[in-house]
Protein backbone atom coordinates (compact mmCIF):
# COMPACT_ATOMS: atom_id res chain seq x y z
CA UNK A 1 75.44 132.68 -95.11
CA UNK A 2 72.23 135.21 -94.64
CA UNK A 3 69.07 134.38 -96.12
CA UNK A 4 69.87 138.11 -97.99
CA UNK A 5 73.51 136.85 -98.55
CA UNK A 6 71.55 133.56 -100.51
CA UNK A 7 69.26 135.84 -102.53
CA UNK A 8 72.24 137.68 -104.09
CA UNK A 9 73.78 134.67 -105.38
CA UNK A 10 70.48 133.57 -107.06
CA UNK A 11 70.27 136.77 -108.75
CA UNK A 12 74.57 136.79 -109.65
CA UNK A 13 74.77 133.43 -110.70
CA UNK A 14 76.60 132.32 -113.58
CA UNK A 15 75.63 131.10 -117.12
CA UNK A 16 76.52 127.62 -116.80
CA UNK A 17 75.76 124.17 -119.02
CA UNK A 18 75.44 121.80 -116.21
CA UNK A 19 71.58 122.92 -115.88
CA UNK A 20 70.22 122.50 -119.14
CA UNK A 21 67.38 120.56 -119.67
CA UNK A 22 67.15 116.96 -119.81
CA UNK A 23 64.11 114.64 -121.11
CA UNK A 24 61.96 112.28 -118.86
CA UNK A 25 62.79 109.58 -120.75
CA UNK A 26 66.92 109.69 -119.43
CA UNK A 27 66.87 107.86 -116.29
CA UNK A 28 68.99 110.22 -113.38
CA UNK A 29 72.02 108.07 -114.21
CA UNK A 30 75.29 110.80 -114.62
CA UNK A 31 78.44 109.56 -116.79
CA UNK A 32 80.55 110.03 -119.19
CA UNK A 33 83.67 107.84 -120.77
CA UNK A 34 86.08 110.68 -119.73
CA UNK A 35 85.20 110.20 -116.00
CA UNK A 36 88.34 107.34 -116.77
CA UNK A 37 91.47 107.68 -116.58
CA UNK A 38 94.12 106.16 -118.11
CA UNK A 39 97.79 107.33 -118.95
CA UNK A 40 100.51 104.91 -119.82
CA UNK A 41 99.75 103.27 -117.18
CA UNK A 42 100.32 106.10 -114.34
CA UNK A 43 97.16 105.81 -113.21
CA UNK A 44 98.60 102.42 -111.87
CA UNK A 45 100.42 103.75 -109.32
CA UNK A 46 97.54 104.64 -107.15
CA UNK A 47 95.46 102.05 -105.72
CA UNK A 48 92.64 103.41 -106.94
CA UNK A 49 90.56 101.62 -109.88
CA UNK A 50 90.60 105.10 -112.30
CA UNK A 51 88.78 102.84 -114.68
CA UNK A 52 86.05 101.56 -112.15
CA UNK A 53 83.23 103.62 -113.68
CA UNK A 54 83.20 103.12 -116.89
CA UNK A 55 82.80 99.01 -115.58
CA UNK A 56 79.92 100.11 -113.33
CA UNK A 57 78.40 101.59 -117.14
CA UNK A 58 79.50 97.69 -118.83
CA UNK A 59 78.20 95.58 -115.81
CA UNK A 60 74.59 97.80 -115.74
CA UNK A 61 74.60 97.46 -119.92
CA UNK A 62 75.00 94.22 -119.56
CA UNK A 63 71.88 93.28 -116.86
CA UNK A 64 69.76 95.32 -119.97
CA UNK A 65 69.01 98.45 -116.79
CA UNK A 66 70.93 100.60 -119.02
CA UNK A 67 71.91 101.94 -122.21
CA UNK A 68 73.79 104.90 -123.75
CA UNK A 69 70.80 106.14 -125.45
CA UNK A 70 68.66 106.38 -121.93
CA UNK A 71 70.94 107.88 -119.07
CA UNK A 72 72.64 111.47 -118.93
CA UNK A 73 76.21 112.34 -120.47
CA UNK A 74 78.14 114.80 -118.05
CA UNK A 75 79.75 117.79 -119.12
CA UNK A 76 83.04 119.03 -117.44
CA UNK A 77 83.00 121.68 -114.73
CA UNK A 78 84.05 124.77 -116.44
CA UNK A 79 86.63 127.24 -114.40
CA UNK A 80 83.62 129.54 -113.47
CA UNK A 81 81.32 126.91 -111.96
CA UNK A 82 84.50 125.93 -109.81
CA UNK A 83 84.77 129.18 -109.03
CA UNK A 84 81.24 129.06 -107.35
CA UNK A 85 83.25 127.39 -104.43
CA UNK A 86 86.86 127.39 -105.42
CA UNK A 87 89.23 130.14 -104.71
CA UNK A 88 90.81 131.15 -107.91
CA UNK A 89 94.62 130.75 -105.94
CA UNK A 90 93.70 126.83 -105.69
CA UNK A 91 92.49 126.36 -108.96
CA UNK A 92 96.06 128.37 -110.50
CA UNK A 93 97.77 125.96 -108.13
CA UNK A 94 96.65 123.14 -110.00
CA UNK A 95 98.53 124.34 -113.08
CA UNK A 96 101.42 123.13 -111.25
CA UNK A 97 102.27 119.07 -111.66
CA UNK A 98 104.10 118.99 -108.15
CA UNK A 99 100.43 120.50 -106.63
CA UNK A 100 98.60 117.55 -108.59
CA UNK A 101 100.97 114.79 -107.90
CA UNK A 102 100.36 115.17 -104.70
CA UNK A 103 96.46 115.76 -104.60
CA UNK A 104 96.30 112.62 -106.51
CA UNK A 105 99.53 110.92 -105.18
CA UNK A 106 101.14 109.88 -108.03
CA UNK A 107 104.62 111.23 -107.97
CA UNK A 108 105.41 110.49 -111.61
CA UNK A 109 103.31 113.44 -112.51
CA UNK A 110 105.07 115.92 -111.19
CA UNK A 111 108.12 115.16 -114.56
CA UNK A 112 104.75 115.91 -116.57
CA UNK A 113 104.05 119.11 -118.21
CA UNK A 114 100.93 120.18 -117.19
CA UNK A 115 99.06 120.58 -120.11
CA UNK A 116 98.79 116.87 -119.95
CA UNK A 117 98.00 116.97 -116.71
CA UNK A 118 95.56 118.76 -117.15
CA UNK A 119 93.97 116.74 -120.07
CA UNK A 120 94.89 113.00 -118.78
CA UNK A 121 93.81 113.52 -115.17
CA UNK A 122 92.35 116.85 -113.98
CA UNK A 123 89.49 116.97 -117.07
CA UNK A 124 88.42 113.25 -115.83
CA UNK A 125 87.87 114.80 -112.24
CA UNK A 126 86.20 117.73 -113.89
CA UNK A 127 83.86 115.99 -115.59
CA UNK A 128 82.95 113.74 -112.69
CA UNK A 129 82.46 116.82 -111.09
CA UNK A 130 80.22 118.63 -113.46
CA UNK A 131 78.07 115.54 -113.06
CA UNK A 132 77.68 115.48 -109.30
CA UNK A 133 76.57 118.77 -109.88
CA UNK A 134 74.13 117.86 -112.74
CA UNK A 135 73.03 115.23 -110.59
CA UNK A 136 72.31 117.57 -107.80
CA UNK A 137 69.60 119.34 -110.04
CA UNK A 138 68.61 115.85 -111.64
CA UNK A 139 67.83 114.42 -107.82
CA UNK A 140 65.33 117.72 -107.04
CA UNK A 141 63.54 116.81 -110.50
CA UNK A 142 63.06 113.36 -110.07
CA UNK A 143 63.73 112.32 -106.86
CA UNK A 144 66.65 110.71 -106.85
CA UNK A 145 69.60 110.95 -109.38
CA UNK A 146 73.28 108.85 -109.03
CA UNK A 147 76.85 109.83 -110.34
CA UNK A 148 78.79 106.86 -111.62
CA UNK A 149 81.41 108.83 -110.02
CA UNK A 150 82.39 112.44 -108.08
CA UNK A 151 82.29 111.92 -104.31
CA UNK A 152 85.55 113.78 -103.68
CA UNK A 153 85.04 114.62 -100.06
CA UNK A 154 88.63 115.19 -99.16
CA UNK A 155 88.81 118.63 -101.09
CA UNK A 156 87.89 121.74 -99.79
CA UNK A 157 87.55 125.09 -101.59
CA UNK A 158 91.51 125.58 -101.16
CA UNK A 159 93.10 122.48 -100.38
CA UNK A 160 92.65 118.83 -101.95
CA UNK A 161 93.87 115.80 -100.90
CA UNK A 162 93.35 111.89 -101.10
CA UNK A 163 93.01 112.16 -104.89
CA UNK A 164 90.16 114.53 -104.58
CA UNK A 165 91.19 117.75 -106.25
CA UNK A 166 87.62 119.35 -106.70
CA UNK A 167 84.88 119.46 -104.02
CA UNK A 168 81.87 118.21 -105.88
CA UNK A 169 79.59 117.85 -102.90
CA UNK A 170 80.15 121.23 -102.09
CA UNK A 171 79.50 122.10 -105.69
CA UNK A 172 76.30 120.78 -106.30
CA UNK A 173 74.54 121.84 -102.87
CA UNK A 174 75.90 125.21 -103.42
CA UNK A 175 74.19 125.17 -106.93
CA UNK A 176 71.36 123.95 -105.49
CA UNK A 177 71.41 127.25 -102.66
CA UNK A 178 72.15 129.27 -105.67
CA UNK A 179 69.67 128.46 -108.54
CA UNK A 180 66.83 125.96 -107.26
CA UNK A 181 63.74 127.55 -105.00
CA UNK A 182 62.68 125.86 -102.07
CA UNK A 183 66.05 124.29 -102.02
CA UNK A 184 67.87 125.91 -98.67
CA UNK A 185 68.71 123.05 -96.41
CA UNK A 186 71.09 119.82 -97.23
CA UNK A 187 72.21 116.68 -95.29
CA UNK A 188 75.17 115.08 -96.54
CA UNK A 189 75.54 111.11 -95.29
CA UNK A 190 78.72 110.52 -95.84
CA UNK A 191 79.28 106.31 -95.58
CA UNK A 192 82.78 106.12 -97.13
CA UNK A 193 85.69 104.81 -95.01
CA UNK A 194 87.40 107.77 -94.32
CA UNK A 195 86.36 111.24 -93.13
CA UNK A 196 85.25 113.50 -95.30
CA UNK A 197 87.40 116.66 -94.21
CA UNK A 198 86.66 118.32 -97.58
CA UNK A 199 82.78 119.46 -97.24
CA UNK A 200 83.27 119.61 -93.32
CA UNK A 201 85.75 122.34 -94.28
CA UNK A 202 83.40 124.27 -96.70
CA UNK A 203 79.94 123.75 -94.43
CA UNK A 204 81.50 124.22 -90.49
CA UNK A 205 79.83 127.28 -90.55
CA UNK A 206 76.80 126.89 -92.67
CA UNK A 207 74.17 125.91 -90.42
CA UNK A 208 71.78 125.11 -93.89
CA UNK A 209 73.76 121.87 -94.18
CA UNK A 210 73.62 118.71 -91.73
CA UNK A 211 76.77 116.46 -91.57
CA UNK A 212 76.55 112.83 -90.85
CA UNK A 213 79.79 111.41 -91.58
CA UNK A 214 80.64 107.24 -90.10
CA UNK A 215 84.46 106.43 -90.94
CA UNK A 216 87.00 104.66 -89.56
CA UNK A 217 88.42 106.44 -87.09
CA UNK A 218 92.43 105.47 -86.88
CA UNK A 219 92.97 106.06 -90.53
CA UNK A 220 93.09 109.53 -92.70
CA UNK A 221 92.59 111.64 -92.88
CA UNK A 222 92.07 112.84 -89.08
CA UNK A 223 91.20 116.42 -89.45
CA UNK A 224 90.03 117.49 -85.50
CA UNK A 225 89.19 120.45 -86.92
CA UNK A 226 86.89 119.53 -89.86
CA UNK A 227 84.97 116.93 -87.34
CA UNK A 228 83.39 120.14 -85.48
CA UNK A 229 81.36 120.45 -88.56
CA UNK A 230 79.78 117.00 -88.11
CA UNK A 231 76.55 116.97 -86.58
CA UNK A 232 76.01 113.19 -86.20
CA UNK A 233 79.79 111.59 -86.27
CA UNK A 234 79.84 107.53 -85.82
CA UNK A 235 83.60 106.47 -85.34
CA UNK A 236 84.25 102.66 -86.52
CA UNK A 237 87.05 100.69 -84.98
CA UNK A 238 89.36 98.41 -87.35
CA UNK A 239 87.67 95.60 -88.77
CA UNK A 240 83.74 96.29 -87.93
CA UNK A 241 81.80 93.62 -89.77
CA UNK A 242 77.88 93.71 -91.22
CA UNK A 243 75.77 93.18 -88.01
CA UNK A 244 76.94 96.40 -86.36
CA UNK A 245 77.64 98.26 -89.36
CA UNK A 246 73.95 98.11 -90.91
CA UNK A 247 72.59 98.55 -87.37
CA UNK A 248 74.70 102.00 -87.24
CA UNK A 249 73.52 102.67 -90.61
CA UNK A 250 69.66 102.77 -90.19
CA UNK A 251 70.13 104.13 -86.59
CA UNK A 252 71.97 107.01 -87.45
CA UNK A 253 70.41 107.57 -91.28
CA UNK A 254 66.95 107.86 -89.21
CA UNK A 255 68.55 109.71 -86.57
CA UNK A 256 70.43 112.39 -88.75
CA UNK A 257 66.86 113.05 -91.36
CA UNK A 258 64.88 112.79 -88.47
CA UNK A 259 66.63 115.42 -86.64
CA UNK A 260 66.54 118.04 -88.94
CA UNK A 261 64.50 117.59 -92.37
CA UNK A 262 65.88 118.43 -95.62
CA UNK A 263 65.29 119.83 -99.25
CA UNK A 264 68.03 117.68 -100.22
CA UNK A 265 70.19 114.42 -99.68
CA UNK A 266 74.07 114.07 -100.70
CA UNK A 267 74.76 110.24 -99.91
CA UNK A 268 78.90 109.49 -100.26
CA UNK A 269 78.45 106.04 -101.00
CA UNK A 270 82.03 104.51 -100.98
CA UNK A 271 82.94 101.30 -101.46
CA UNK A 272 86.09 101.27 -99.65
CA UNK A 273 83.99 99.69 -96.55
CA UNK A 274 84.21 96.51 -98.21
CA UNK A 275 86.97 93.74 -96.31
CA UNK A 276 90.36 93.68 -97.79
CA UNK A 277 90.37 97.10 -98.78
CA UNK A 278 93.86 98.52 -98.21
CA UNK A 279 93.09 101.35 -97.25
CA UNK A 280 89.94 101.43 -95.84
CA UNK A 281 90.12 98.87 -92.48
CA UNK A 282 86.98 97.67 -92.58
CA UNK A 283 85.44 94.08 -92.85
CA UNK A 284 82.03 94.55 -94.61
CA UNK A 285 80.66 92.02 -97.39
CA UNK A 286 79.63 93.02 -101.14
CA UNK A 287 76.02 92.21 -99.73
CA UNK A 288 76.44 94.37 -96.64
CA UNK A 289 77.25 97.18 -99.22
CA UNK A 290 74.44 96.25 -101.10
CA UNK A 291 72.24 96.60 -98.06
CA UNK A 292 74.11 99.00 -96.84
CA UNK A 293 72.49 101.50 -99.97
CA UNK A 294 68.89 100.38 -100.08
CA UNK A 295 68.68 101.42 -96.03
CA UNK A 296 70.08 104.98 -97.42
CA UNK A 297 67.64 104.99 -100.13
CA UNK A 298 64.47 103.97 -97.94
CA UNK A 299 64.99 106.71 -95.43
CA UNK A 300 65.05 109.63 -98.10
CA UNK A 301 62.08 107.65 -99.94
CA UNK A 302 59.93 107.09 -96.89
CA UNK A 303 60.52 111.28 -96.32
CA UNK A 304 59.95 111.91 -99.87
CA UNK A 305 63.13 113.97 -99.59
CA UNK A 306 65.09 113.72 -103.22
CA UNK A 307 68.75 112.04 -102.92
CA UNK A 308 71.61 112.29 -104.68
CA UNK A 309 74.23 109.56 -104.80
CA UNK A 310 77.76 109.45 -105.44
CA UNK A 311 80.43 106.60 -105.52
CA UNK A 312 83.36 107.54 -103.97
CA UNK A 313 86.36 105.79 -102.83
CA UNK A 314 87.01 101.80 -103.26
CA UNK A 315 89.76 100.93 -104.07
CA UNK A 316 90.01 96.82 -104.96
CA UNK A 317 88.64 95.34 -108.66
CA UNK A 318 85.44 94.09 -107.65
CA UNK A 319 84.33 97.14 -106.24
CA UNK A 320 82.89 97.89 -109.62
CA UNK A 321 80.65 95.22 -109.66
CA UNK A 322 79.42 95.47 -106.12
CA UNK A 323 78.54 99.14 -107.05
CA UNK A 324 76.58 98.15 -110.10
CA UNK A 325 74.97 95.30 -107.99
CA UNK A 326 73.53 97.73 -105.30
CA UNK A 327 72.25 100.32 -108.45
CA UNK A 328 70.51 96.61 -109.50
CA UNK A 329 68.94 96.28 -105.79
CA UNK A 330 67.55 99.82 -105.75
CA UNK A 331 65.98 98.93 -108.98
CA UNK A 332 64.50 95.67 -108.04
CA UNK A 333 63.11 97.44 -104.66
CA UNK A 334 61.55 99.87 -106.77
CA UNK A 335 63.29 102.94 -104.79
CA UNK A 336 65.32 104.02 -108.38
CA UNK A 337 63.93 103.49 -112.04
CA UNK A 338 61.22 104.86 -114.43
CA UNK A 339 58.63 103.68 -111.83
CA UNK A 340 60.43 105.93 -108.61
CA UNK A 341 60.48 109.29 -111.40
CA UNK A 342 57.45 110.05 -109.24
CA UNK A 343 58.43 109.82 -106.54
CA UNK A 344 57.39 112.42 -103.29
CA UNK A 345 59.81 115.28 -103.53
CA UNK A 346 60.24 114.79 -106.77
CA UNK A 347 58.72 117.61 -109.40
CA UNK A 348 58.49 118.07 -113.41
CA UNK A 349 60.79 120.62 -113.99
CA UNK A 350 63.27 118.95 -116.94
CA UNK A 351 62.50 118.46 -120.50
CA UNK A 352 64.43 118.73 -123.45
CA UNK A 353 65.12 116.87 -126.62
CA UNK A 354 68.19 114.02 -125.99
CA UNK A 355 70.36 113.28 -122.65
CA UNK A 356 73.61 114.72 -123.50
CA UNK A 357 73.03 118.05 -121.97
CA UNK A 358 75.34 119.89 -124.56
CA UNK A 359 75.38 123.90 -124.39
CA UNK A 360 72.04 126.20 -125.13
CA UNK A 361 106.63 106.53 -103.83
CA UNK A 362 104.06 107.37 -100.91
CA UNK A 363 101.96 106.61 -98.30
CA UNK A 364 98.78 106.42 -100.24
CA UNK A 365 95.41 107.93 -98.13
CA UNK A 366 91.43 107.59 -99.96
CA UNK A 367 88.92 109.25 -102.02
């Protein structure tokens, strides 16, 4: 996209709620209860942990880091900021069950009419997605921001796939292009197992946005075509433990922000790394994960460059925990909390009155 191209979208955008203001006293924590999904027991039938996020909310509550009073409610991605990267034919396909059963790959759905499809399962993913893209804003303001959830890198702005059935990353740095000055450049570390075909789809043109993507390479998605948009890609073979995996981490973290510098960090941070995963094939401990995050977070703090953090796939029970354990680290380390609001990159632009930002049978692949 032209620089002139940019500067017509900034002037066109939309009215939308997922930029109103939010007071320094809300720590840059995104969620809300609907980001969960449960359905008489449907949700099941993935491998997937749809309630994982709300646990992440418990397990922080209950370490006293927390509480609902002092992080930021989400509010659900309306039709017209999905159609700020959407195509309007994608987002009428997902009126039909069959099209969402198989995004999410639960087959049961498609007996389902789809107005409760719509409310059970696509309004969770809308909401998660409306708070990647809150987040986005939230990260420029403060320095760094997380979503308890989002990180839907498989979908693209017409196709989704691997339960992701709205491209959040692409979302929020397109919001960012759109509404935020002296935002025009993005990296997007993507550390989840699996490719993440989605924004490689969007961005293999836009030369504003650097890809770093490390996945394992024998399992899905395997899109050749979406790896020409990565810029730094780090293939894993089955099984790669902690000693090489944190050494490829702060290599090729370095490597990719050191190579080009930007206004902005999108950091896929899922847990499907961790060993036993079944679908992720790779062998790395709960305190490898852990690490894993703090080596993401000291590279964007030692640049001063703001970050924005997303959870992504993981797909076993304790994944929750692990998740809420690294938040914990980044906390202890000092590189999240009230005492990082200051950080470098980080500016003043956000007050307001409260934190909910309310209106002025298959083969199973990944998130």
């Amino acid at each position: 996209m032209s620089h002139k191209e940019d500067n017509e979208g900034k002037r066109s955008s939309h009215r939308t709620d997922l930029y109103t203001s939010i007071p320094r006293t809300c720590l840059p924590i995104v969620y809300h209860p609907d980001y969960n999904i449960t359905f008489m027991g449907l949700e099941k039938l993935h491998p997937f942990d749809a309630g994982k996020w709300g646990k992440v909310i418990h397990f922080l509550k209950e370490e006293q880091f927390i509480t609902d009073g002092n992080i930021v409610e989400a509010c659900e991605a309306t039709e017209e900021d999905l159609l700020v990267v959407h195509t309007k034919r994608y987002l009428n396909r997902l009126k039909w069950s069959l099209v969402v059963a198989t995004i999410t790959e639960i087959p049961p759905l498609l007996f389902l009419p789809n107005f409760l499809v719509q409310r059970k399962v696509l309004r969770p993913l809308r909401t998660q997605t409306g708070g990647t893209i809150m987040a986005g804003k939230l990260a420029v303001d403060r320095g760094w921001a997380i979503n308890v959830g989002g990180g839907f890198h498989h979908c693209s702005s017409d196709r989704g796939g691997g339960f992701c059935a709205y491209a959040d990353i692409t979302l929020a740095i397109k919001f960012l292009f759109e509404r935020v000055e002296g935002i025009s450049r993005a990296t997007i570390i993507d550390l989840d197992a699996h490719q993440g075909n989605g924004h490689e789809r969007d961005f293999l043109d836009d030369r504003r946005v650097f890809i770093m993507d490390m996945y394992n390479r024998y399992i899905y998605p395997g899109d050749g075509y979406a790896k020409r948009a990565i810029k730094r890609k780090v293939e894993l073979d089955w099984g790669t433990e902690d000693s090489e995996y944190l050494q490829k981490v702060e290599l090729h973290s370095d490597g990719a922000l050191n190579e080009v510098r930007p206004d902005i960090i999108v950091y896929n941070a899922g847990t499907d790394i961790l060993d036993g995963d079944p679908l992720g094939g790779l062998s790395i401990s709960p305190q490898g994960i852990v690490k894993r995050d703090e080596i993401v977070f000291r590279a964007a703090r030692r640049r001063g460059i703001p970050i924005l953090m997303v959870t992504s796939g993981g797909y076993q029970k304790k994944t929750a925990r692990i998740i809420a354990d690294s938040i914990l680290n980044l906390h202890q380390h000092g590189l999240i909390g009230a005492e990082a609001l200051e950080g470098e990159g980080s500016s003043s632009l956000v007050t307001g009155m409260m934190c909910s930002s309310g209106s002025v049978g298959s083969t199973f692949t990944a998130v």
